[in-house]
PDB file of N, CA and C in Angstrom:
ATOM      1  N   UNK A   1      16.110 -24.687  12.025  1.00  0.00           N
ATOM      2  CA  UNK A   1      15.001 -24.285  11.186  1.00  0.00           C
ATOM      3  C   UNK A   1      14.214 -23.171  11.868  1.00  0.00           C
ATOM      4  N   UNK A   2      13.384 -22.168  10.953  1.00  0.00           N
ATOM      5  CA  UNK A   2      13.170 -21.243  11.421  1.00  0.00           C
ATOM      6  C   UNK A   2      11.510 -21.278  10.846  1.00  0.00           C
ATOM      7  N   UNK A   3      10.627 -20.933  11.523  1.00  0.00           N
ATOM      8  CA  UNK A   3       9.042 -20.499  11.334  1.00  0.00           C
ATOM      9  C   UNK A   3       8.864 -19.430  10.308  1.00  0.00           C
ATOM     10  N   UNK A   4       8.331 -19.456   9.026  1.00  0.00           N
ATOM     11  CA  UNK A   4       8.271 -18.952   7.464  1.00  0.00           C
ATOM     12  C   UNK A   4       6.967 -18.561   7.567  1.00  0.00           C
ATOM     13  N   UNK A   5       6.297 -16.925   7.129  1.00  0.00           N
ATOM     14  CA  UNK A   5       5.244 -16.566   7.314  1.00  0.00           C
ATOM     15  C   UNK A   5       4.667 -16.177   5.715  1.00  0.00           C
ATOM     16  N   UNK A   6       4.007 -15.799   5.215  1.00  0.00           N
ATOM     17  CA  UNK A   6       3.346 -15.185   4.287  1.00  0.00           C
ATOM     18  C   UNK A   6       2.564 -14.499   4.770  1.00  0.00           C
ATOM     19  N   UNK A   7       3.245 -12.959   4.172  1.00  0.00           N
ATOM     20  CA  UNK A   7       2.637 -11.445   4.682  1.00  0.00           C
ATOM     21  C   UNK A   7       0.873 -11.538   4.650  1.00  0.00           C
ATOM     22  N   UNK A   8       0.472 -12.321   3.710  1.00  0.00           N
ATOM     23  CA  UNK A   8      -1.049 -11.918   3.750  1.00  0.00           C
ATOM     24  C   UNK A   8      -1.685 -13.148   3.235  1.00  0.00           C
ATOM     25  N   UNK A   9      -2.832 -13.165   2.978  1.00  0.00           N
ATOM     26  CA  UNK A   9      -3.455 -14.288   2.001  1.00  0.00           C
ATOM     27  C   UNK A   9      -3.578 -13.741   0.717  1.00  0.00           C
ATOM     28  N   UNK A  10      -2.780 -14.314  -0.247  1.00  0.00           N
ATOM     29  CA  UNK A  10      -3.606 -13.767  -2.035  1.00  0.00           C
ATOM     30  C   UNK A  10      -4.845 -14.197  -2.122  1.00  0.00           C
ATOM     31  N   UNK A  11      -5.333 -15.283  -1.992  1.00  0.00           N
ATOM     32  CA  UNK A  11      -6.518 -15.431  -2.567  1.00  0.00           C
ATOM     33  C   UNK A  11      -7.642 -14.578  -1.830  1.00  0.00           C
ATOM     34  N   UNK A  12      -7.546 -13.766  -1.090  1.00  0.00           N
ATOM     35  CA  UNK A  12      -8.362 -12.459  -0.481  1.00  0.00           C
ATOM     36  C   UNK A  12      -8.575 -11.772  -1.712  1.00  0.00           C
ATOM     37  N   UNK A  13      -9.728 -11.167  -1.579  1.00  0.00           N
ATOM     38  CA  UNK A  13     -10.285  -9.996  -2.222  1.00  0.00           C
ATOM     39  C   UNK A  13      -9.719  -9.165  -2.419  1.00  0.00           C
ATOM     40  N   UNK A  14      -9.251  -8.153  -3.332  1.00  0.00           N
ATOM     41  CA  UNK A  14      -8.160  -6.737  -2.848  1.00  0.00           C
ATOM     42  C   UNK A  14      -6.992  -6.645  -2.632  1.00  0.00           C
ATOM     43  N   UNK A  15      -6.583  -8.250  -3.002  1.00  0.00           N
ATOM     44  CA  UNK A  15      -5.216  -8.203  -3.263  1.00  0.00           C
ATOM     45  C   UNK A  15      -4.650  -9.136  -4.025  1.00  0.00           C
ATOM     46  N   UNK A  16      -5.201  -8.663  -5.426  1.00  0.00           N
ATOM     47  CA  UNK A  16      -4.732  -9.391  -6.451  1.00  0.00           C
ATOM     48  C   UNK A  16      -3.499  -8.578  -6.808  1.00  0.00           C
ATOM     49  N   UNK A  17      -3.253  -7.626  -6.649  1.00  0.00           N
ATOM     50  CA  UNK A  17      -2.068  -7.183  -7.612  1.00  0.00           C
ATOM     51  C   UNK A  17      -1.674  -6.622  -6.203  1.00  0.00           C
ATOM     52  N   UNK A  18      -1.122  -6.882  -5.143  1.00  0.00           N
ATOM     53  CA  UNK A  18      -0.134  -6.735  -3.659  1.00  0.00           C
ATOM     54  C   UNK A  18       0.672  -7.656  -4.276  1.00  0.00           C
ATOM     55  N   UNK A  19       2.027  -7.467  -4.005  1.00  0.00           N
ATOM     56  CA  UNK A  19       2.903  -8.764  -3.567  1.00  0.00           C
ATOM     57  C   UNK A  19       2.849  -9.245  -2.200  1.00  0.00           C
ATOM     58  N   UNK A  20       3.092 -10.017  -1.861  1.00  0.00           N
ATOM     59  CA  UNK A  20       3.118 -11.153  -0.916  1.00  0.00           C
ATOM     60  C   UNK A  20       4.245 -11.581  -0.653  1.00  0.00           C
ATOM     61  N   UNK A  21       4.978 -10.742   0.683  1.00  0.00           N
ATOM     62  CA  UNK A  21       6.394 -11.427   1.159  1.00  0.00           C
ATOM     63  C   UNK A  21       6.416 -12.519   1.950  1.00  0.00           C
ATOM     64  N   UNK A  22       7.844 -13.340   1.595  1.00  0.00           N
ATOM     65  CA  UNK A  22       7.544 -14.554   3.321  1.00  0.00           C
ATOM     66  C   UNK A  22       8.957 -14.413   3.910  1.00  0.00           C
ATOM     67  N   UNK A  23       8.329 -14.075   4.949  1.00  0.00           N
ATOM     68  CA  UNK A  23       9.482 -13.607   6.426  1.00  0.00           C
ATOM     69  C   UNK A  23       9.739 -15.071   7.294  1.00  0.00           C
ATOM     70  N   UNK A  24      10.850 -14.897   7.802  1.00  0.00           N
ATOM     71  CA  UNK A  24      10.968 -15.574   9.163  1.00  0.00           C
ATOM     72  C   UNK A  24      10.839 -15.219   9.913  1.00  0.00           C
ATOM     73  N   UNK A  25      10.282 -15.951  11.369  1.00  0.00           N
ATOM     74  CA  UNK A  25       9.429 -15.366  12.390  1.00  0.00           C
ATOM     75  C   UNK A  25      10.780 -14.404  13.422  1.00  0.00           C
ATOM     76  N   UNK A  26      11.798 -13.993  12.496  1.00  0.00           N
ATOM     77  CA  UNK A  26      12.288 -13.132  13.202  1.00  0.00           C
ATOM     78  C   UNK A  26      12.667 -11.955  12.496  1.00  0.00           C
ATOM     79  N   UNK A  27      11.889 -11.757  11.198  1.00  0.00           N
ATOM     80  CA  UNK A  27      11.965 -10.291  10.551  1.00  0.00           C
ATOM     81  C   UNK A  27      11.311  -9.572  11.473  1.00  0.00           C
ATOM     82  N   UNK A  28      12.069  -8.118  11.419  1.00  0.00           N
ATOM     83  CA  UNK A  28      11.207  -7.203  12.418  1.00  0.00           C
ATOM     84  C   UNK A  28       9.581  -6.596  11.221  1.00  0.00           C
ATOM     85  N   UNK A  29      10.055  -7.015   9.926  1.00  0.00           N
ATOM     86  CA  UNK A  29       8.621  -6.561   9.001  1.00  0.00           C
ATOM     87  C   UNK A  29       7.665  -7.458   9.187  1.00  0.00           C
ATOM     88  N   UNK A  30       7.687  -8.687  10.062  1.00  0.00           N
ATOM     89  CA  UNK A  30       6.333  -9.915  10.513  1.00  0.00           C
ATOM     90  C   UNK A  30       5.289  -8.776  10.540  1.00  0.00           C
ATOM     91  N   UNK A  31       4.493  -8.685   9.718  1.00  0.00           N
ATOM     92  CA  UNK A  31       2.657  -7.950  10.086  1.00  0.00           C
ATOM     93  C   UNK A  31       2.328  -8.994  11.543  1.00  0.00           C
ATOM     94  N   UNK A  32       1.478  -8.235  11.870  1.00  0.00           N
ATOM     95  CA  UNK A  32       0.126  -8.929  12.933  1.00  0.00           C
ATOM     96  C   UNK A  32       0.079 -10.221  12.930  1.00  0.00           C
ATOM     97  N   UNK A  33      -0.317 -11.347  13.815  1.00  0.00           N
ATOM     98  CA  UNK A  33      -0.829 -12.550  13.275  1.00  0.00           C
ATOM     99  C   UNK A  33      -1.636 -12.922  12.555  1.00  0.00           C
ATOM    100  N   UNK A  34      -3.130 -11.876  12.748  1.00  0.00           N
ATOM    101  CA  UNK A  34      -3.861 -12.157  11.310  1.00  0.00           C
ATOM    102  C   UNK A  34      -4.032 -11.489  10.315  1.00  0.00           C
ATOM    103  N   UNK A  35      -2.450 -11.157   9.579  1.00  0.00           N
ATOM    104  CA  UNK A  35      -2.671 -10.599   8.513  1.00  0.00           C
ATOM    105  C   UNK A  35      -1.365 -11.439   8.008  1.00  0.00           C
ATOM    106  N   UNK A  36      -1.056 -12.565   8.811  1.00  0.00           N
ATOM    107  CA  UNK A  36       0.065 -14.073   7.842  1.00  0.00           C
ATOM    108  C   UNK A  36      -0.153 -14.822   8.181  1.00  0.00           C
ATOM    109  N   UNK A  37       0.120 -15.802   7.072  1.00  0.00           N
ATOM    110  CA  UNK A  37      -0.363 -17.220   7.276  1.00  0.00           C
ATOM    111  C   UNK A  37       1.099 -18.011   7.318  1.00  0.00           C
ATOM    112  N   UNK A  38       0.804 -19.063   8.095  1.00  0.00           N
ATOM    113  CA  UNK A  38       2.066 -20.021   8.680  1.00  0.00           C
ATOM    114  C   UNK A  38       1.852 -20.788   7.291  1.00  0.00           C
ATOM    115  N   UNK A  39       3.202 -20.559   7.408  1.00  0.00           N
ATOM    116  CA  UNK A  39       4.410 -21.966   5.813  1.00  0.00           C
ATOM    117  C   UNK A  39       4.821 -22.818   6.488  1.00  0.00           C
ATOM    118  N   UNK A  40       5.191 -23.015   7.592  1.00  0.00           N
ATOM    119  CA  UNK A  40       5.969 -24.114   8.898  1.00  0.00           C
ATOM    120  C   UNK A  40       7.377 -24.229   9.135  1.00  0.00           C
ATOM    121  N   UNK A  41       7.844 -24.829   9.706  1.00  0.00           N
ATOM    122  CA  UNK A  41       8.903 -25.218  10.171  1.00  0.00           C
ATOM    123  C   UNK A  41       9.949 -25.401   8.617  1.00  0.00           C
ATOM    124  N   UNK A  42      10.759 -24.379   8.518  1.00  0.00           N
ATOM    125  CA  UNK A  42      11.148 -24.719   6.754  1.00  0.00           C
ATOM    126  C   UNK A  42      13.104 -24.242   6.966  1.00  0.00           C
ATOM    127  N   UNK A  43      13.747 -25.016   6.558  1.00  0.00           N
ATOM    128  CA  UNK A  43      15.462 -24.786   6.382  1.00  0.00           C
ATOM    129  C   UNK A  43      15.696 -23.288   5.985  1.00  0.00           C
ATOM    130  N   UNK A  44      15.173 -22.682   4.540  1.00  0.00           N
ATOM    131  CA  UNK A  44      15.705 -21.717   4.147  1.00  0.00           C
ATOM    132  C   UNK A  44      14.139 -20.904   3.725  1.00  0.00           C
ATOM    133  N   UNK A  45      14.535 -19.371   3.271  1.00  0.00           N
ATOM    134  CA  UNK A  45      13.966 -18.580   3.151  1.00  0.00           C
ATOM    135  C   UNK A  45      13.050 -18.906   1.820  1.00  0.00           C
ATOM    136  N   UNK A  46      14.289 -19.856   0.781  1.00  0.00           N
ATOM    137  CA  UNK A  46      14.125 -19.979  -0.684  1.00  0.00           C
ATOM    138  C   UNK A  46      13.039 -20.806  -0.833  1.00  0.00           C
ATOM    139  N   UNK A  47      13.388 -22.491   0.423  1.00  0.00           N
ATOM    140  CA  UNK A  47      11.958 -23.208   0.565  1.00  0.00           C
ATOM    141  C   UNK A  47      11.099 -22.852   0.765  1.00  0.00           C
ATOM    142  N   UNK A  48      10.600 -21.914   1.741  1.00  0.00           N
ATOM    143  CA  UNK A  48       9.213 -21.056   2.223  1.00  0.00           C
ATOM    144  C   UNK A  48       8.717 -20.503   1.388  1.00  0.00           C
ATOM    145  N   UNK A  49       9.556 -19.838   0.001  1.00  0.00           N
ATOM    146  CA  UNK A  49       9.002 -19.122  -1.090  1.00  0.00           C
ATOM    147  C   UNK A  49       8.279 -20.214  -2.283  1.00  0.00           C
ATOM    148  N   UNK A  50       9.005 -21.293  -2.406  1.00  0.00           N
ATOM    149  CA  UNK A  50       8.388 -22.263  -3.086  1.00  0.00           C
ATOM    150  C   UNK A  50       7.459 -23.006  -2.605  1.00  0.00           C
ATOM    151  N   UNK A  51       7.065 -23.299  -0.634  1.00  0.00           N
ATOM    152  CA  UNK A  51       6.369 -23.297  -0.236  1.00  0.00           C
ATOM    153  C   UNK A  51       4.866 -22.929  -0.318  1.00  0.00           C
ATOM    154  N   UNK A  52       5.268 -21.456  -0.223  1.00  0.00           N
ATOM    155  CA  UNK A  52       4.056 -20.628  -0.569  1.00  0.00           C
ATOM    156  C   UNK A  52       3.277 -20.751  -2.252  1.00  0.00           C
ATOM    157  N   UNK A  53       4.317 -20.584  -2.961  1.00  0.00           N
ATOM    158  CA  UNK A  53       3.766 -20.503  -4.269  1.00  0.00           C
ATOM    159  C   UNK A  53       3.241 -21.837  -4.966  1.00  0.00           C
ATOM    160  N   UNK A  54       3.347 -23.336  -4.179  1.00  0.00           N
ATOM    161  CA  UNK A  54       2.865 -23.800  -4.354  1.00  0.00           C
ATOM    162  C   UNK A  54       1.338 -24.343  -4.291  1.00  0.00           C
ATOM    163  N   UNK A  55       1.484 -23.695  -2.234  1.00  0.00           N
ATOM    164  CA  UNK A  55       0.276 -23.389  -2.572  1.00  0.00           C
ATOM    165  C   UNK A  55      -0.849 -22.329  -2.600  1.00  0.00           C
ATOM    166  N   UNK A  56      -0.512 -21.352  -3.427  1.00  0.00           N
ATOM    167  CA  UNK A  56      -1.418 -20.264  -3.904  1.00  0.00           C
ATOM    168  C   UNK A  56      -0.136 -20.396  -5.192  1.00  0.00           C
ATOM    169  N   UNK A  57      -0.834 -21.336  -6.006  1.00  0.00           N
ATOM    170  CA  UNK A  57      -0.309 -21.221  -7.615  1.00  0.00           C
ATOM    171  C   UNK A  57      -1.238 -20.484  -8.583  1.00  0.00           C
ATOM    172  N   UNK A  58      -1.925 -19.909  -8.418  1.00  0.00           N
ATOM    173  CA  UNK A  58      -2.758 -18.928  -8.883  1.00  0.00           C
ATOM    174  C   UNK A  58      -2.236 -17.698  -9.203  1.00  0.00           C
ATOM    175  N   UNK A  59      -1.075 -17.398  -7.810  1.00  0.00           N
ATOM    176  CA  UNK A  59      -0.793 -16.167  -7.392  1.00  0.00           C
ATOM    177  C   UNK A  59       0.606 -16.117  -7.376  1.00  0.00           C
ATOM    178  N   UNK A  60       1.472 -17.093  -7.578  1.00  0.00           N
ATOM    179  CA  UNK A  60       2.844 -17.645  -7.464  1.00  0.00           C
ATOM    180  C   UNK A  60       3.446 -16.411  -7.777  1.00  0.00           C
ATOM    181  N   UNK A  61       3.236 -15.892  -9.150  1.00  0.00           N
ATOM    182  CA  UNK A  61       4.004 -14.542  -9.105  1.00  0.00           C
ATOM    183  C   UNK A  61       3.831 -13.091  -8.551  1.00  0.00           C
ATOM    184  N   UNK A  62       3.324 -13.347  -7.616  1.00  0.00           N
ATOM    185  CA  UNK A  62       3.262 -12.398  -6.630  1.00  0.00           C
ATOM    186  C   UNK A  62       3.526 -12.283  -4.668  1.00  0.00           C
ATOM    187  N   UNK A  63       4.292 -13.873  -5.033  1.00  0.00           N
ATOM    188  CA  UNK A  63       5.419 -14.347  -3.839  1.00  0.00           C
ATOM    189  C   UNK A  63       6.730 -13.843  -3.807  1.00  0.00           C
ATOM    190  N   UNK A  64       7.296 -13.390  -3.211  1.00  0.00           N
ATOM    191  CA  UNK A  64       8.397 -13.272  -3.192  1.00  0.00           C
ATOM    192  C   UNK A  64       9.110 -12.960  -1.420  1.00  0.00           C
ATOM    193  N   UNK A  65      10.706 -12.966  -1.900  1.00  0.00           N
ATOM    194  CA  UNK A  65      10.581 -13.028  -0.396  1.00  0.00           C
ATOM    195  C   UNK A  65      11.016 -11.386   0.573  1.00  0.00           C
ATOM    196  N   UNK A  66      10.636 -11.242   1.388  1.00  0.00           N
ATOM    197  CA  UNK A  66      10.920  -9.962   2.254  1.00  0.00           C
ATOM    198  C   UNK A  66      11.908  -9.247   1.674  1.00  0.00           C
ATOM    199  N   UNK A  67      12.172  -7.826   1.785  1.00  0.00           N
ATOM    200  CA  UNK A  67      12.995  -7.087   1.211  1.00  0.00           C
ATOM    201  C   UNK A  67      14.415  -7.233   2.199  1.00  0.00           C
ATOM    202  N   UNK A  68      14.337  -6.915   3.480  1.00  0.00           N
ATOM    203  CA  UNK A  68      14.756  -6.854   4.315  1.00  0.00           C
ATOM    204  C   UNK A  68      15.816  -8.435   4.786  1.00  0.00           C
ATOM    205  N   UNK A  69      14.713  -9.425   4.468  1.00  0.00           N
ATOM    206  CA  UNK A  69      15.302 -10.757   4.396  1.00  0.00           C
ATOM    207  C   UNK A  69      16.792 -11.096   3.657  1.00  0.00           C
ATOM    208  N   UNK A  70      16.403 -10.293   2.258  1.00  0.00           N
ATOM    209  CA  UNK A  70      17.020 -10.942   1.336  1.00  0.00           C
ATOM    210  C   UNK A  70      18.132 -10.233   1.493  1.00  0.00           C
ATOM    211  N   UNK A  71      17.947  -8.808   2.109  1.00  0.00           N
ATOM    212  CA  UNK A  71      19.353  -8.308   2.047  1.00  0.00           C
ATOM    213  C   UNK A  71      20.463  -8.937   3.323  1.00  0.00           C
ATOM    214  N   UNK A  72      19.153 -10.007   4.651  1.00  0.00           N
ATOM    215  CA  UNK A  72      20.497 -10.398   5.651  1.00  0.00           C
ATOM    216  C   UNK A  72      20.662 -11.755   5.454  1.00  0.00           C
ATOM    217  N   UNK A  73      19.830 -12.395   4.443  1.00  0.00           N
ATOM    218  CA  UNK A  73      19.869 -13.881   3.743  1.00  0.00           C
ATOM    219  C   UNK A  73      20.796 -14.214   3.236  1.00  0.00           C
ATOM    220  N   UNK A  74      22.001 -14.907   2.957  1.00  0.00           N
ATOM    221  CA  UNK A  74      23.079 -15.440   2.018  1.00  0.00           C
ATOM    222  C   UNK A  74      22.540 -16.427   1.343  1.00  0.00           C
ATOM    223  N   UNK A  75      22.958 -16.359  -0.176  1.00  0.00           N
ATOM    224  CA  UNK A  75      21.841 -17.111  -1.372  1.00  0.00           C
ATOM    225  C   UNK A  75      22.728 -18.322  -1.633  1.00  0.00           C
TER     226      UNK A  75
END
């Protein structure tokens, strides 16, 4: 298992209409530490995304996962 980040916080100010990627703590696109928030200890990329959007369901459609991820991810 691998450490699942979310690029930013949605429910911040100013980023209602950003998408919001979630990396594993070994994408080289990881932002800063405080600009992601820890998803935890999670199997796949796909859990961390449902992770996240569960909780910021407000914002769910504007989760998705890393660009970069998905292209070295097998689905």
């Amino acid at each position: 298992m691998a450490s699942y980040y979310l690029d930013s916080n949605p429910n911040l100010p100013n980023k209602g209409c950003d998408i919001h990627h979630v990396c594993p703590e070994t994408c080289p696109n990881l932002p800063p530490m405080i600009e992601r928030i820890e998803l935890g200890d999670l199997p796949d990329c796909k859990t961390a995304i449902h992770v996240a959007r569960r909780k910021f369901y407000n914002q769910a459609h504007l989760i998705s996962e890393c660009s970069h991820c998905s292209d070295s991810t097998p689905h």
